[in-house]
Each structure stands twice: as structure tokens, then as C-alpha cells.
PDB file of N, CA and C in Angstrom:
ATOM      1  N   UNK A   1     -12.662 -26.573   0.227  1.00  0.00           N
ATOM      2  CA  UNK A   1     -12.180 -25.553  -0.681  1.00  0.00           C
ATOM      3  C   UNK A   1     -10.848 -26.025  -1.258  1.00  0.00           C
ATOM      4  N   UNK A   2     -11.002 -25.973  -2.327  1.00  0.00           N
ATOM      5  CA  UNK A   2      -9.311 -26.241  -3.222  1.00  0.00           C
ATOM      6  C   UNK A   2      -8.299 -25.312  -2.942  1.00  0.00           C
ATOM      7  N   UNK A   3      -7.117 -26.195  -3.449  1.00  0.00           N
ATOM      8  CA  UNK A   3      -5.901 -24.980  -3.186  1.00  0.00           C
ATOM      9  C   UNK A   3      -5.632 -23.736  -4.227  1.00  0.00           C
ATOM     10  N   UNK A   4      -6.399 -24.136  -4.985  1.00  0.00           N
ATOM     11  CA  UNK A   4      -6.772 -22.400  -5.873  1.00  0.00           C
ATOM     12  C   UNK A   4      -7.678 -21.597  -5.318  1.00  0.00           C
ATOM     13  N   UNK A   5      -8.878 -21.951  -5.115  1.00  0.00           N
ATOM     14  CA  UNK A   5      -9.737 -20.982  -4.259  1.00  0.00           C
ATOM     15  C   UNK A   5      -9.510 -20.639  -3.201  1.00  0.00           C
ATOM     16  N   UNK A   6      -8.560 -20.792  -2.868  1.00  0.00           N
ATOM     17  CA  UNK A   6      -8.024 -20.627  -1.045  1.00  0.00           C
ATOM     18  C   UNK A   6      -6.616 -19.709  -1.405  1.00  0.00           C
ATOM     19  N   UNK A   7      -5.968 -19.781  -2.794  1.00  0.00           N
ATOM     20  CA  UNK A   7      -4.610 -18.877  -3.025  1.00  0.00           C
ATOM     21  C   UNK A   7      -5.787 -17.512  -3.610  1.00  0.00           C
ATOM     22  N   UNK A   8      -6.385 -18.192  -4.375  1.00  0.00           N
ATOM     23  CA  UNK A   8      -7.696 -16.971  -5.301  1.00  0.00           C
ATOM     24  C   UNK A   8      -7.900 -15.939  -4.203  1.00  0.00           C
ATOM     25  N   UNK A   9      -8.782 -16.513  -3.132  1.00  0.00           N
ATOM     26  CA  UNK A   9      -9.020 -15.774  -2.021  1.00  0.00           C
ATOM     27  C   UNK A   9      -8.050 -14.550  -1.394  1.00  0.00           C
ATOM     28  N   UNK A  10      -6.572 -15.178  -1.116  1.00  0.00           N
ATOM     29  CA  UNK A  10      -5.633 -14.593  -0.641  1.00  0.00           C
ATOM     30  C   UNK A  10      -5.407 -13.522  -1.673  1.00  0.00           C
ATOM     31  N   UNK A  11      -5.291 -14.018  -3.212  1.00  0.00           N
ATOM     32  CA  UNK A  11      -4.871 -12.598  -4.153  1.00  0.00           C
ATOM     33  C   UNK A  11      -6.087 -11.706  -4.007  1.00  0.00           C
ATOM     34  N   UNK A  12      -7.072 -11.740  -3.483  1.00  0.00           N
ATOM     35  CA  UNK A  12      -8.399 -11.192  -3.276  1.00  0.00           C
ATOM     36  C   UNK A  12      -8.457 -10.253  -2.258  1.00  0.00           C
ATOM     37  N   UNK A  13      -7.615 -10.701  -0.954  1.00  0.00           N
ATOM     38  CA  UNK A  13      -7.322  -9.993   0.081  1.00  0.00           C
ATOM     39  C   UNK A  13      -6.591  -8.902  -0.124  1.00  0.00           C
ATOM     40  N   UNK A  14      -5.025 -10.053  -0.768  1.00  0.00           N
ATOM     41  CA  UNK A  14      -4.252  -8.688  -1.152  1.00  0.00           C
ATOM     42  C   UNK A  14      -4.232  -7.287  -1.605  1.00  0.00           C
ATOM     43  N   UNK A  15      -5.576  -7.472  -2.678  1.00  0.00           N
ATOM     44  CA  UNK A  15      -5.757  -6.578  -3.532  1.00  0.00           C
ATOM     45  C   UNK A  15      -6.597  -5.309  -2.220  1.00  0.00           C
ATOM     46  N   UNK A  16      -7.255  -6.098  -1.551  1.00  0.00           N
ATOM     47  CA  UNK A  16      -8.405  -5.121  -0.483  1.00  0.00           C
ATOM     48  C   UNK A  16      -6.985  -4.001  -0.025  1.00  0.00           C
ATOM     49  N   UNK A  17      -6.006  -4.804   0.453  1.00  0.00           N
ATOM     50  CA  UNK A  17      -4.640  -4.453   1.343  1.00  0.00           C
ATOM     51  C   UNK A  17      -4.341  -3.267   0.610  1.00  0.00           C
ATOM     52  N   UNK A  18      -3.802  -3.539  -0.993  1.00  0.00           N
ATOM     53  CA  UNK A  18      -3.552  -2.458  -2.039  1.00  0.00           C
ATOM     54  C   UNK A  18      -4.559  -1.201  -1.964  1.00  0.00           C
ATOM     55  N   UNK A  19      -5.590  -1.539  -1.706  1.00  0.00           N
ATOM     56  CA  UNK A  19      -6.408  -0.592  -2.092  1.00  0.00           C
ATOM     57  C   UNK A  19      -6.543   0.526  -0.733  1.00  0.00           C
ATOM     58  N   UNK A  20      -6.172  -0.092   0.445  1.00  0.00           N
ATOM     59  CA  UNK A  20      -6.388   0.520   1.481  1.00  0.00           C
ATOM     60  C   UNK A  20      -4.751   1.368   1.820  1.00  0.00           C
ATOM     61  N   UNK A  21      -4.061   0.470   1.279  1.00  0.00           N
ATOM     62  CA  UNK A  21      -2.488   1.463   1.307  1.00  0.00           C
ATOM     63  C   UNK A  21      -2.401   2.765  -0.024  1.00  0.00           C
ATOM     64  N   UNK A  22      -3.094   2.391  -0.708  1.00  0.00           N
ATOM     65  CA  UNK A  22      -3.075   3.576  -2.022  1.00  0.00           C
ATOM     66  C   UNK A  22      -4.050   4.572  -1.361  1.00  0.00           C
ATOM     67  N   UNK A  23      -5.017   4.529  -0.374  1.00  0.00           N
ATOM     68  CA  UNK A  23      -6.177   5.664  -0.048  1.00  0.00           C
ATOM     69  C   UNK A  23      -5.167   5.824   0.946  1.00  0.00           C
ATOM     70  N   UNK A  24      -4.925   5.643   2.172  1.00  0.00           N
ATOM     71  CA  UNK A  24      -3.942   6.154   2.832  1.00  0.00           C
ATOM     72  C   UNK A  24      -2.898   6.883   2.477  1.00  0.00           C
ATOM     73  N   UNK A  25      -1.861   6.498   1.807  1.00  0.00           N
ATOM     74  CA  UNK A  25      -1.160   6.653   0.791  1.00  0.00           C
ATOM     75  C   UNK A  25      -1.393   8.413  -0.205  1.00  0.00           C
ATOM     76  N   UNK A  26      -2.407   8.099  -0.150  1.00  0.00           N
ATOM     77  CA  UNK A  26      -3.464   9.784  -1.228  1.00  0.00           C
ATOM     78  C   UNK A  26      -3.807  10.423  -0.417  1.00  0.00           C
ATOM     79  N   UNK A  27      -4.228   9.919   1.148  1.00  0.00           N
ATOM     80  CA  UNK A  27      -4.607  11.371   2.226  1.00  0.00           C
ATOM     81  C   UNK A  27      -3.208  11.808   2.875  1.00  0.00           C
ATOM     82  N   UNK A  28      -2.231  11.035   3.219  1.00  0.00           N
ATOM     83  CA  UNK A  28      -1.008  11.428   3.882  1.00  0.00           C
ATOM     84  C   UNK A  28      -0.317  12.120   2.656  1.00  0.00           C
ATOM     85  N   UNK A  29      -0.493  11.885   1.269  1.00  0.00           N
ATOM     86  CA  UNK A  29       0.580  13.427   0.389  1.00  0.00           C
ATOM     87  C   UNK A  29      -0.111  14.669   0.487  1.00  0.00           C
ATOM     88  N   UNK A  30      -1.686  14.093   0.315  1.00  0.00           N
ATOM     89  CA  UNK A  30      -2.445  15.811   0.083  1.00  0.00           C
ATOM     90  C   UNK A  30      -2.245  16.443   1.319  1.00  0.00           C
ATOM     91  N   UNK A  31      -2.160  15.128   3.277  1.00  0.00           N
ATOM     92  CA  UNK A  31      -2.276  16.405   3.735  1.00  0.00           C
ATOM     93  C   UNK A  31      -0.192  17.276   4.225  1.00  0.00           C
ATOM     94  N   UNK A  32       0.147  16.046   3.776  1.00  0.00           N
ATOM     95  CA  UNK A  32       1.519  16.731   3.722  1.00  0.00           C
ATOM     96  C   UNK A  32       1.789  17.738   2.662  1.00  0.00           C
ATOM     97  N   UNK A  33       1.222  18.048   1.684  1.00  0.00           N
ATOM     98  CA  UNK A  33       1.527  18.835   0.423  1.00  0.00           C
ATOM     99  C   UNK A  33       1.052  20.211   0.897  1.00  0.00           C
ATOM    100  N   UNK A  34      -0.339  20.239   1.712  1.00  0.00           N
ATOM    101  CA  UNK A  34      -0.951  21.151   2.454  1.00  0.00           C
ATOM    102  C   UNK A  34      -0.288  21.956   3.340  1.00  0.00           C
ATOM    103  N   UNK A  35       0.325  21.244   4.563  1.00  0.00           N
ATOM    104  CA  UNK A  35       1.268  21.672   5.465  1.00  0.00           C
ATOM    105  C   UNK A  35       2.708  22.261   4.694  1.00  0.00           C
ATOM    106  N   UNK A  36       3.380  21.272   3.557  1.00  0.00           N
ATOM    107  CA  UNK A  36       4.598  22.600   3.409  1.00  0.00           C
ATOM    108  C   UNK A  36       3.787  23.606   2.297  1.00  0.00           C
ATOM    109  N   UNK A  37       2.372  23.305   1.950  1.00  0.00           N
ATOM    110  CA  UNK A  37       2.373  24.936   1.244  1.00  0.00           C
ATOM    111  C   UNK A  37       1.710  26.377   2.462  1.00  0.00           C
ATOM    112  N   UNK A  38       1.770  25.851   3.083  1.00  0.00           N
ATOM    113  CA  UNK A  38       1.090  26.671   4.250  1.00  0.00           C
ATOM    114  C   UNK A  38       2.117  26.892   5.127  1.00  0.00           C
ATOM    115  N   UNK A  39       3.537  26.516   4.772  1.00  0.00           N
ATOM    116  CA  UNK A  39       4.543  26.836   5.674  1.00  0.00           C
ATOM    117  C   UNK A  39       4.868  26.412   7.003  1.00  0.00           C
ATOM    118  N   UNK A  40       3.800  25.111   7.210  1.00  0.00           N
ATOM    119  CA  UNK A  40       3.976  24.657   8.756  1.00  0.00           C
ATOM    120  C   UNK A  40       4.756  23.494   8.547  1.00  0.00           C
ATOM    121  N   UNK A  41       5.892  23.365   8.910  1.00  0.00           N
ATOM    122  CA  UNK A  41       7.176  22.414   8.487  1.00  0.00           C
ATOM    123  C   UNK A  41       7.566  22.012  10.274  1.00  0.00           C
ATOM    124  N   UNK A  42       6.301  21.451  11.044  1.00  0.00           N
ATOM    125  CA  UNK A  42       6.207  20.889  12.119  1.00  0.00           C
ATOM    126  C   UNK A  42       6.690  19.459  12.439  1.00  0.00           C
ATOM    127  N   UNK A  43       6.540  19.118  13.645  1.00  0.00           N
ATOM    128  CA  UNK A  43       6.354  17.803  13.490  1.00  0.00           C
ATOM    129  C   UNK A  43       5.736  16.675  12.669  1.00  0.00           C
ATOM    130  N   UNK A  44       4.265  17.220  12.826  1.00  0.00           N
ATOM    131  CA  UNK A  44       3.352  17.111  11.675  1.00  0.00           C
ATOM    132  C   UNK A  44       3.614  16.815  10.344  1.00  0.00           C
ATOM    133  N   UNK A  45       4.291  17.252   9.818  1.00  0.00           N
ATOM    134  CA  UNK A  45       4.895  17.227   8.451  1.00  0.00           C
ATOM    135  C   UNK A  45       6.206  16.295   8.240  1.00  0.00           C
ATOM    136  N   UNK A  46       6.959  16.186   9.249  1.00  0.00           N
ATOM    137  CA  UNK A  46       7.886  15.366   8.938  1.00  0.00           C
ATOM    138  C   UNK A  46       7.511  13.855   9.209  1.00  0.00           C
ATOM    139  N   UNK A  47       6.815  13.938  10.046  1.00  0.00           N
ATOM    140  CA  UNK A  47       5.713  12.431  10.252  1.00  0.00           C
ATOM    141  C   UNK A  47       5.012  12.208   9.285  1.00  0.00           C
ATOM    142  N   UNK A  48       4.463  12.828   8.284  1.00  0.00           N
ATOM    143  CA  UNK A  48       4.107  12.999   7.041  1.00  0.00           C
ATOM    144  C   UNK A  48       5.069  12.310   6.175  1.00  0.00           C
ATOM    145  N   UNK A  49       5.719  13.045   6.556  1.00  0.00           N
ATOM    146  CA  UNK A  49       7.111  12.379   5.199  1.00  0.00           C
ATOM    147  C   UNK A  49       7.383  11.536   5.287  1.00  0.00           C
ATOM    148  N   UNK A  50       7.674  10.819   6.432  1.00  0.00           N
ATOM    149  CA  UNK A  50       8.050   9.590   6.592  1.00  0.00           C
ATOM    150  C   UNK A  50       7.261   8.517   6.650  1.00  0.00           C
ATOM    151  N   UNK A  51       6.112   8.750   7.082  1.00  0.00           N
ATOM    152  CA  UNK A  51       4.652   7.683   6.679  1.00  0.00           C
ATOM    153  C   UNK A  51       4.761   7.481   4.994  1.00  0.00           C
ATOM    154  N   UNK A  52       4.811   8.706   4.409  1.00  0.00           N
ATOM    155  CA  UNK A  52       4.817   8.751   2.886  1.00  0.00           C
ATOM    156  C   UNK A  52       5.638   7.512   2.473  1.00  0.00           C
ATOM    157  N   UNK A  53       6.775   7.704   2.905  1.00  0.00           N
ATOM    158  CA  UNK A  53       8.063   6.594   2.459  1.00  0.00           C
ATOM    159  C   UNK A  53       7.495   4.747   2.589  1.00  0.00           C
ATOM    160  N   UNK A  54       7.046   5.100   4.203  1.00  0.00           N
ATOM    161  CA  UNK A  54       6.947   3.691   4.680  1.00  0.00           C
ATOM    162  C   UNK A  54       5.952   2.964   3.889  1.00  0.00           C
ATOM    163  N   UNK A  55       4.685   3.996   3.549  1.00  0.00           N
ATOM    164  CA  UNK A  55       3.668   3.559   3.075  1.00  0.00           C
ATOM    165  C   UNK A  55       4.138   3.097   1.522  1.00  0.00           C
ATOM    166  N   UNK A  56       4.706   3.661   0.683  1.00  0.00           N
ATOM    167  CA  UNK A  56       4.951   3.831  -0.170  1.00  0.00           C
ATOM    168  C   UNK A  56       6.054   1.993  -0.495  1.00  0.00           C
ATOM    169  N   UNK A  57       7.025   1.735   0.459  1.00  0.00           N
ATOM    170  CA  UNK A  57       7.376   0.887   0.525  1.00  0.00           C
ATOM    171  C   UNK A  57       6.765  -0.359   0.901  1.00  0.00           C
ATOM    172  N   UNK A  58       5.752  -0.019   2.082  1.00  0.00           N
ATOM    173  CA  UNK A  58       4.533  -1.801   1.966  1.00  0.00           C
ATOM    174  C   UNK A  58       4.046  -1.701   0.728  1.00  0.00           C
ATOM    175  N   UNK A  59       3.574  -0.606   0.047  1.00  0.00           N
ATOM    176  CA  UNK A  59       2.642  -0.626  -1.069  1.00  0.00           C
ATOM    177  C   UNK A  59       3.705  -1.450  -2.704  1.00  0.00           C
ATOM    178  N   UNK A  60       4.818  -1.308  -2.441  1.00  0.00           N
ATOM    179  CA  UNK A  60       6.120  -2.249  -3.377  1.00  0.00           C
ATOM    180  C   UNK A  60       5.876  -3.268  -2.481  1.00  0.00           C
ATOM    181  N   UNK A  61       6.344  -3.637  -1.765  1.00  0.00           N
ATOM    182  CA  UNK A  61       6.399  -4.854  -1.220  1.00  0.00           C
ATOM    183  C   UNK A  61       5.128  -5.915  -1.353  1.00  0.00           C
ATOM    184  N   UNK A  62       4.423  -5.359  -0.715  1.00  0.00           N
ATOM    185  CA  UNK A  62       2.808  -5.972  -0.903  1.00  0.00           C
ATOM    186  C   UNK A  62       2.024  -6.459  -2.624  1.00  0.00           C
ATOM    187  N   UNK A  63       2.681  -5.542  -3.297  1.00  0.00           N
ATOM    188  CA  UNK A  63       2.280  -5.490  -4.795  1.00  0.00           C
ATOM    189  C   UNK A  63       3.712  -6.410  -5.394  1.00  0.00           C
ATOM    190  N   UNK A  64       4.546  -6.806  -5.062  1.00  0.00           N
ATOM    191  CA  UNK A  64       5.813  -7.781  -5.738  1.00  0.00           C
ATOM    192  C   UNK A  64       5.149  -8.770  -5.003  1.00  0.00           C
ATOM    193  N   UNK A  65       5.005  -9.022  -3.772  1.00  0.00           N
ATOM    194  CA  UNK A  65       4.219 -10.489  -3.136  1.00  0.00           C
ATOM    195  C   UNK A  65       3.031 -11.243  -3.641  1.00  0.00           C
ATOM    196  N   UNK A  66       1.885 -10.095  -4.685  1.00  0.00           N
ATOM    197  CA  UNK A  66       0.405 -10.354  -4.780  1.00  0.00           C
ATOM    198  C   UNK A  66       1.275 -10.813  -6.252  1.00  0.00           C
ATOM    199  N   UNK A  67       2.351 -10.423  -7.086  1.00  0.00           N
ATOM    200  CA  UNK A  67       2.399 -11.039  -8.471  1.00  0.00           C
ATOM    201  C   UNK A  67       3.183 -12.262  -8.196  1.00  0.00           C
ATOM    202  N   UNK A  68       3.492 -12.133  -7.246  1.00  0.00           N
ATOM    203  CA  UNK A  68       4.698 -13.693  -7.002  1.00  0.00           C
ATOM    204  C   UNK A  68       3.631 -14.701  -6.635  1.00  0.00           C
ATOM    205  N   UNK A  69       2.440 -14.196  -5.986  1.00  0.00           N
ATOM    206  CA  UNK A  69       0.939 -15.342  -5.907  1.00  0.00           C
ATOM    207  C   UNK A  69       0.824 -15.834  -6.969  1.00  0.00           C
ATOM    208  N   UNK A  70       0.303 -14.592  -7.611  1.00  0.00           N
ATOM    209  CA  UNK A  70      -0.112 -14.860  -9.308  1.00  0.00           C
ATOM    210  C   UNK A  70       0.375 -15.401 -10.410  1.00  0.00           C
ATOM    211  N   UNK A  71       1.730 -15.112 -10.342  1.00  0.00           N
ATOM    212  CA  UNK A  71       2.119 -16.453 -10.997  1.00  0.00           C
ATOM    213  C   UNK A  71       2.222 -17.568 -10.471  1.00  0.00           C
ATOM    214  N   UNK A  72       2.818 -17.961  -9.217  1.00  0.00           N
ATOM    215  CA  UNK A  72       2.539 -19.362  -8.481  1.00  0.00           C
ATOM    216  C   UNK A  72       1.231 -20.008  -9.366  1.00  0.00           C
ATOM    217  N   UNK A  73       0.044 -19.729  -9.799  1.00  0.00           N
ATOM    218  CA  UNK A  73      -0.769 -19.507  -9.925  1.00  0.00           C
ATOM    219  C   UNK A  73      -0.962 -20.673 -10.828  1.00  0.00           C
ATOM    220  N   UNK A  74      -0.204 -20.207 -11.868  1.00  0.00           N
ATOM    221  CA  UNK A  74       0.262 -21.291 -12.777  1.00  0.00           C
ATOM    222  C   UNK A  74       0.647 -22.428 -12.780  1.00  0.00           C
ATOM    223  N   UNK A  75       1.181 -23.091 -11.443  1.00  0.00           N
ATOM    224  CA  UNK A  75       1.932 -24.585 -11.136  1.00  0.00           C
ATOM    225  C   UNK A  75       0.709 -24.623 -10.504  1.00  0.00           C
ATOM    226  N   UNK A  76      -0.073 -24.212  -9.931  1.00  0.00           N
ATOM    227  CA  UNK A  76      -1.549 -25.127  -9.592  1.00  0.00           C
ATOM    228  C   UNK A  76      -2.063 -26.110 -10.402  1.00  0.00           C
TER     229      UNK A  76
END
């Protein structure tokens, strides 16, 4: 396998990664959005919030790394 089809691959992965932090990402707001409209401002919810953040930050991080591939991409 060449060293493009083997970086190809990896931007291939990445993208699976993206896709699985954006669905995560969409069940932890709806079910945090749920809990403060229902007034339960538990544990639950603040673990919410803060998953929100973290997630929210691999999902930048992970997505600046998959374009810094992609252009690499180019000196192949």
C-alpha cells in the first residue's frame, strides 16, 4: 500500500471519529436540554454539561488534525 492510501485511509477513519463525536455530541444536548427543561438540575445534568464541552472540544481538535492531513496531502 502507498503512502497516500495509507494517509487516504487515516482521513477515512477520521471522518468515522467525526461522525461518531457529532451523534454523541446530538444525544448529550437533547438529553441535557431535556433535564434543565424539566427542572432536574442534578448531577445528571451537570455531567451533561460538561461532556457537552469536552465533546465539543475533541470534535475541534479532531476536525483541525483531519485538515492538517488533508493538506499534507498535497506534498505527497
Amino acid at each position: 500500500m502507498g503512502k497516500i492510501d495509507k494517509e487516504k485511509e487515516y482521513i477515512g477513519a477520521l471522518k468515522v471519529y467525526l461522525a461518531l463525536i457529532t451523534a454523541l455530541l446530538m444525544g448529550d444536548v437533547s438529553g441535557t436540554i431535556r433535564l434543565f427543561q424539566n427542572d432536574v438540575l442534578d448531577f445528571t445534568f451537570w455531567i451533561g454539561l460538561v461532556t457537552i464541552v469536552v465533546l465539543a472540544i475533541t470534535f475541534i481538535k479532531v476536525a483541525k488534525f483531519m485538515n492538517k492531513k488533508i493538506n499534507d496531502l498535497e506534498d505527497l
